[in-house]
C-alpha atoms as a PDB file:
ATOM      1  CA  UNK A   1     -13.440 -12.053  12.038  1.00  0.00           C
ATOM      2  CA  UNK A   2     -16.485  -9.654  11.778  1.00  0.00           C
ATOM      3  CA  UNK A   3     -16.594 -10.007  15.683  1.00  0.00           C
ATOM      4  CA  UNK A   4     -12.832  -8.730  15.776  1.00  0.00           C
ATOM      5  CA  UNK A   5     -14.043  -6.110  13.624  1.00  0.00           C
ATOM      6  CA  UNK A   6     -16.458  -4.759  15.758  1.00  0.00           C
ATOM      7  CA  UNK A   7     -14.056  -4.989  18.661  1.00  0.00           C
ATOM      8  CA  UNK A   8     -11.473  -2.555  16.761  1.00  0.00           C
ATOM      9  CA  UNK A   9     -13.805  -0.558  16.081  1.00  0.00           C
ATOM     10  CA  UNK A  10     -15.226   0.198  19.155  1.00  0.00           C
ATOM     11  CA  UNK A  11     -11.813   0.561  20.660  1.00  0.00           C
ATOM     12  CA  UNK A  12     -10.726   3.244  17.908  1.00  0.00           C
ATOM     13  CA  UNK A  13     -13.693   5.076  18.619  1.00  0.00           C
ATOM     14  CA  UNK A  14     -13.029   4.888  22.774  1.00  0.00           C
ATOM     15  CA  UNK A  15      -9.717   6.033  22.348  1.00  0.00           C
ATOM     16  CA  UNK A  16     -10.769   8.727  20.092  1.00  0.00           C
ATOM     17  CA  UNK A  17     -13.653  10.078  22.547  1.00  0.00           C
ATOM     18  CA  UNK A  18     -10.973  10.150  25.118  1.00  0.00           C
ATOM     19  CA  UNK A  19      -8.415  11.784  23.534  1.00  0.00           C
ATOM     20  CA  UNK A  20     -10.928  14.360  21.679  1.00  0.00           C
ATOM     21  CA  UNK A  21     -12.269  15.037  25.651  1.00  0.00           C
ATOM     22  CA  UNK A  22      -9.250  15.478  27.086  1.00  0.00           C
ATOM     23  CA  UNK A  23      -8.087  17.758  24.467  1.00  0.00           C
ATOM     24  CA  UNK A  24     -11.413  20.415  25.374  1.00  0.00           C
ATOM     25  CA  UNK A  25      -9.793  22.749  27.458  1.00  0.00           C
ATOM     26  CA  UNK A  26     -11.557  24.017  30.381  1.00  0.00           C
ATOM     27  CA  UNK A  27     -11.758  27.705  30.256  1.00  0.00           C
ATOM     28  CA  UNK A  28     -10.231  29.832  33.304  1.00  0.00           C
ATOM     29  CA  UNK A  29     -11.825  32.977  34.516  1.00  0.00           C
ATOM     30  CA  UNK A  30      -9.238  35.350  33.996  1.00  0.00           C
ATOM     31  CA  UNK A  31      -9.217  38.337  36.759  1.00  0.00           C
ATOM     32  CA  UNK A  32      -6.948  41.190  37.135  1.00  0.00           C
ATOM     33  CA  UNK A  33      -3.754  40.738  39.209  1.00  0.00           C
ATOM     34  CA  UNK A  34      -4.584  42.574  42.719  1.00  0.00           C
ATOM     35  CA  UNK A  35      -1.776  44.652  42.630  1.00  0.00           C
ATOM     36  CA  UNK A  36      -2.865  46.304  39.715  1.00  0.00           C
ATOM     37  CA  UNK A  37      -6.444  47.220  40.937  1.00  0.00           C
ATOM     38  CA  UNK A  38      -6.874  50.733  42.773  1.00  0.00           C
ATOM     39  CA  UNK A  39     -10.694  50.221  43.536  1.00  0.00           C
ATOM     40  CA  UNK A  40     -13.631  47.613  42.850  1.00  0.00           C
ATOM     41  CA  UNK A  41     -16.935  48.950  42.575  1.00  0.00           C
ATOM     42  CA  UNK A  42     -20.262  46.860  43.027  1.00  0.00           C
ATOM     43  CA  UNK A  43     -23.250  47.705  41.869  1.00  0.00           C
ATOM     44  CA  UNK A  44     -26.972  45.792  41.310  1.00  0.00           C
ATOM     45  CA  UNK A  45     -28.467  46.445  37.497  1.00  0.00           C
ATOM     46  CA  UNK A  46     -31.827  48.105  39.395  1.00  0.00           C
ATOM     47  CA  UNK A  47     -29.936  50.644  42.045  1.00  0.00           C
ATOM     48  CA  UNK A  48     -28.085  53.609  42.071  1.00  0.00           C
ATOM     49  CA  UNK A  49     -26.288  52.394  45.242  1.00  0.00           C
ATOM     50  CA  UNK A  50     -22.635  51.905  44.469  1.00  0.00           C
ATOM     51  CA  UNK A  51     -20.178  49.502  46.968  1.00  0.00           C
ATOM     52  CA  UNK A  52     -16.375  49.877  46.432  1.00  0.00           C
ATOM     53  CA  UNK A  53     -13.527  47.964  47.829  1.00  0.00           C
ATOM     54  CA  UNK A  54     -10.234  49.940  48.149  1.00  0.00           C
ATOM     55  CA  UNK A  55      -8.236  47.912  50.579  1.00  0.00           C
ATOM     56  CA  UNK A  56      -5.399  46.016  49.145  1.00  0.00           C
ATOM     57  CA  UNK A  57      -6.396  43.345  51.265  1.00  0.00           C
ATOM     58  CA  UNK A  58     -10.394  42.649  50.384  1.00  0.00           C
ATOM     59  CA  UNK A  59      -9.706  43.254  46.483  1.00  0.00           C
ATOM     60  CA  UNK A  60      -6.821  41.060  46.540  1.00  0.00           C
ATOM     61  CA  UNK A  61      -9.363  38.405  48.955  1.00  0.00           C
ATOM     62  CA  UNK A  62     -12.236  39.056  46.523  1.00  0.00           C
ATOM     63  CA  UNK A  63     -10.345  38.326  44.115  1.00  0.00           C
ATOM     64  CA  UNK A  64      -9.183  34.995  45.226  1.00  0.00           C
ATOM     65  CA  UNK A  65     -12.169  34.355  46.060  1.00  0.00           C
ATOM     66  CA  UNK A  66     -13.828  34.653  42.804  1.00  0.00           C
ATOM     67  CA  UNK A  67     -11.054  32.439  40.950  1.00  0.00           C
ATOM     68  CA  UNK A  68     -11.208  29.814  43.551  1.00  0.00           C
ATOM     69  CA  UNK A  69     -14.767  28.949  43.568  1.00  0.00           C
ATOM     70  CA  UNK A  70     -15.437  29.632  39.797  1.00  0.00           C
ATOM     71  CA  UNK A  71     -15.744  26.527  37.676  1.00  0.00           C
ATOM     72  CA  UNK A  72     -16.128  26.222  33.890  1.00  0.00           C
ATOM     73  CA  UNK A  73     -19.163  25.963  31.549  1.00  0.00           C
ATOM     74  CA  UNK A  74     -19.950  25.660  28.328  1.00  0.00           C
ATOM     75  CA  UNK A  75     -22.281  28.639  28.051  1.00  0.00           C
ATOM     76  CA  UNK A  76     -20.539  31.401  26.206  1.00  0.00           C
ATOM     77  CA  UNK A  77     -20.824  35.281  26.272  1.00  0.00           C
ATOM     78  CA  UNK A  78     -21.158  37.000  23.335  1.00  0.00           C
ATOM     79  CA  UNK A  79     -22.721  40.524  24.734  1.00  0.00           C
ATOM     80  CA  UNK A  80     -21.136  43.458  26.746  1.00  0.00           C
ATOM     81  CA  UNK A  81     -24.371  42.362  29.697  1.00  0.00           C
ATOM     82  CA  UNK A  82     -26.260  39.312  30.609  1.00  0.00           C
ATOM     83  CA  UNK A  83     -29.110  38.530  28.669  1.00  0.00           C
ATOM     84  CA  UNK A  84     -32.302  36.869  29.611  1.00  0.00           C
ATOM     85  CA  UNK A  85     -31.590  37.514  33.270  1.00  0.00           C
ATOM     86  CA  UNK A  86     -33.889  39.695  35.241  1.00  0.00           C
ATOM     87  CA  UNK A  87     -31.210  41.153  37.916  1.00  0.00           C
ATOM     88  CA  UNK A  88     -27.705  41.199  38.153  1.00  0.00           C
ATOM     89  CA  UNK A  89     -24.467  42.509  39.979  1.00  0.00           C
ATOM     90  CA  UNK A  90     -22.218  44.501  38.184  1.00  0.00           C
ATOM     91  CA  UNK A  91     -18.560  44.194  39.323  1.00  0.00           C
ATOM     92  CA  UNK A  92     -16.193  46.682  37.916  1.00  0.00           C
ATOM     93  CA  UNK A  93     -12.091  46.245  38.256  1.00  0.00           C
ATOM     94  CA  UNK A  94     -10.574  50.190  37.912  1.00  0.00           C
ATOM     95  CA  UNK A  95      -6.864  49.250  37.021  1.00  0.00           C
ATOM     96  CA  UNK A  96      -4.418  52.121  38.341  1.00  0.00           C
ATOM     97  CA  UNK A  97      -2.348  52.551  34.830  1.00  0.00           C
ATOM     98  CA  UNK A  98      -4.694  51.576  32.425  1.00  0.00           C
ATOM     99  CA  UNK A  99      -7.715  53.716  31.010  1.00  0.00           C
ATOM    100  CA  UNK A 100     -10.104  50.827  30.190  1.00  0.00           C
ATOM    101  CA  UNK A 101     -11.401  49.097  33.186  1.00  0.00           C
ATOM    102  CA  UNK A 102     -12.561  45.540  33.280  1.00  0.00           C
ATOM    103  CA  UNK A 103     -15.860  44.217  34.585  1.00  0.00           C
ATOM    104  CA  UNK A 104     -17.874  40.897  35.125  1.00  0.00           C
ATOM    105  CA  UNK A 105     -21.305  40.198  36.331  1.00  0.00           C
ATOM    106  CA  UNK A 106     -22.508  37.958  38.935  1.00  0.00           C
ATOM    107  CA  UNK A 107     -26.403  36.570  39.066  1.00  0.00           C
ATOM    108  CA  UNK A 108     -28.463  33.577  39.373  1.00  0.00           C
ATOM    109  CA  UNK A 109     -30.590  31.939  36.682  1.00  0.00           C
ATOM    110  CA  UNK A 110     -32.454  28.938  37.436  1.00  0.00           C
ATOM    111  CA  UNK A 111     -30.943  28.276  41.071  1.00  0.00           C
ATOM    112  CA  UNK A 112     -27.447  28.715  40.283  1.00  0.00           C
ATOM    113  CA  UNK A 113     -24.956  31.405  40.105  1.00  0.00           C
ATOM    114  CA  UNK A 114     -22.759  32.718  37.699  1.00  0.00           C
ATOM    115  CA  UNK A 115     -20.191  34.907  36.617  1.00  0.00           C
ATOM    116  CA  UNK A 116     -19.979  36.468  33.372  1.00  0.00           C
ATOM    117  CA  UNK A 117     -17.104  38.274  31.998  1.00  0.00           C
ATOM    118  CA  UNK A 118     -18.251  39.486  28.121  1.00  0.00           C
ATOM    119  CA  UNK A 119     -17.360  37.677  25.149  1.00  0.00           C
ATOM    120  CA  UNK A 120     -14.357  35.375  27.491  1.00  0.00           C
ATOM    121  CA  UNK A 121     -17.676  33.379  29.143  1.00  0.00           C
ATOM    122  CA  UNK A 122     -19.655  32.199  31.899  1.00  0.00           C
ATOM    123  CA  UNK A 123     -18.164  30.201  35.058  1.00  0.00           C
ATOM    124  CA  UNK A 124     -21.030  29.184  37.842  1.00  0.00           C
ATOM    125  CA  UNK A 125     -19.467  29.818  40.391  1.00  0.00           C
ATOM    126  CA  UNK A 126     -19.856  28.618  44.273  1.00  0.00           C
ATOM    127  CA  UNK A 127     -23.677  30.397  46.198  1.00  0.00           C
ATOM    128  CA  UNK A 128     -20.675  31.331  48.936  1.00  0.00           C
ATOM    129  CA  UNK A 129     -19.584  33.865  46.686  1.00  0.00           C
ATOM    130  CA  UNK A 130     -22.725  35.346  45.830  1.00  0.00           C
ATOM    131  CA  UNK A 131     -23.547  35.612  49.211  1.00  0.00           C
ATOM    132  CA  UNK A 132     -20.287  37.241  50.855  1.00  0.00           C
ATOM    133  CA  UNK A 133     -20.990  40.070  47.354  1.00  0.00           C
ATOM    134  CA  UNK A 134     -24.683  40.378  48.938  1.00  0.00           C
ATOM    135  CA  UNK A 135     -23.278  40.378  52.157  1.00  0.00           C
ATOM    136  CA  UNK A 136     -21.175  43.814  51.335  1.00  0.00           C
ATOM    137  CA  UNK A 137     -24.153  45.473  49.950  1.00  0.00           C
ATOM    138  CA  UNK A 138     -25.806  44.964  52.996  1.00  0.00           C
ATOM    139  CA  UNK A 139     -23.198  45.814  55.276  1.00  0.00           C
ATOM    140  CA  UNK A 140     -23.134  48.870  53.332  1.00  0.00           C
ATOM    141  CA  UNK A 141     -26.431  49.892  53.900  1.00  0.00           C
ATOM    142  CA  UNK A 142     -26.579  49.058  57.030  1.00  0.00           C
ATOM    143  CA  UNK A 143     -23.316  51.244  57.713  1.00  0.00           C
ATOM    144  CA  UNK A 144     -25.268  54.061  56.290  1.00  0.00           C
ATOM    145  CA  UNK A 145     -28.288  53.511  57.683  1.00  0.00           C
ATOM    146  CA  UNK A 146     -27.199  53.605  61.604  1.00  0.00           C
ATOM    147  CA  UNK A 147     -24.863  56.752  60.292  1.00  0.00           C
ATOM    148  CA  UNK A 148     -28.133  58.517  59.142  1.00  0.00           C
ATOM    149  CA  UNK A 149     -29.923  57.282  61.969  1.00  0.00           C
ATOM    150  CA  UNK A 150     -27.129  59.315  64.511  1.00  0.00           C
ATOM    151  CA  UNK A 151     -27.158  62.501  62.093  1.00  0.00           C
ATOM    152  CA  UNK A 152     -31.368  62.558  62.573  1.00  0.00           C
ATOM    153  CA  UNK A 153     -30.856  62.238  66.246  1.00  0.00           C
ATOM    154  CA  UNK A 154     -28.110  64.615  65.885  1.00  0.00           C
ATOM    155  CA  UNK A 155     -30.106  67.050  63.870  1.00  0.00           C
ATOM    156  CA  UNK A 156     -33.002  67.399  65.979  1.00  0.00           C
ATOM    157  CA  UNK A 157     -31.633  67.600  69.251  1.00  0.00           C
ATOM    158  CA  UNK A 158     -30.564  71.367  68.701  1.00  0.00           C
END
């Protein structure tokens, strides 16, 4: 009987564990529609540099983007920045009929990336992701720095 016992018990608890898990809801990173965005605007905590996105078809890909390769955690957010993290992206959502704007930040700590939208969470999201954001920063300045280089050449021809 005491053998039996034990057996219950351990099956209560089981079926407990799994029901209690499967009940802990993975949290989804919530972005703005596309549709409703008019410009995003990147920008690293340490630079004055500023990259936007206006093209209805690289916010709405960005966006995508973002939600598809963004998984859950259990680290929470429970400040309007990161914390404890020496660099970060800033990524700013300027809705066309709405005064407040939304924003979430993207950075690495300890080899992995993240996202964090304040006080909703933190989702670590895919290095591919990271990397196409890095990307436009450096297309960017690359962009400007061939226009510069022209208006120099320009400049001192005369």
């Amino acid at each position: 009987w005491t053998c039996m016992k034990k057996l219950i018990t351990m099956i209560v608890c089981s079926i407990s564990f799994l029901l209690l898990s499967a009940c802990v809801s993975k949290k989804k990173l919530i972005l703005p529609e596309p549709e409703t965005i008019s410009v995003i605007s990147l920008q690293k905590k340490t630079s004055e540099d500023v990259k936007t996105i206006n093209k209805r078809e690289e916010i709405s890909k960005l966006i995508e983007e973002i939600q598809k390769q963004s998984k859950s955690t259990s680290l929470e957010s429970v400040n309007d920045q990161p914390t404890n993290v020496k660099d970060y992206i800033i990524i700013k959502f300027y809705h066309q009929n709405e005064e407040k704007d939304s924003v979430v930040y993207l950075y690495t700590k300890k080899k992995r990336q993240y996202i964090e939208q304040p006080y909703a969470g933190i989702w670590e999201v895919n290095p591919v992701i990271a990397n196409r954001i890095e990307e436009i920063f450096s297309s960017w300045f690359i962009e400007f720095k061939k226009f510069l280089e022209s208006f120099l050449v320009l400049c001192f021809k005369r």
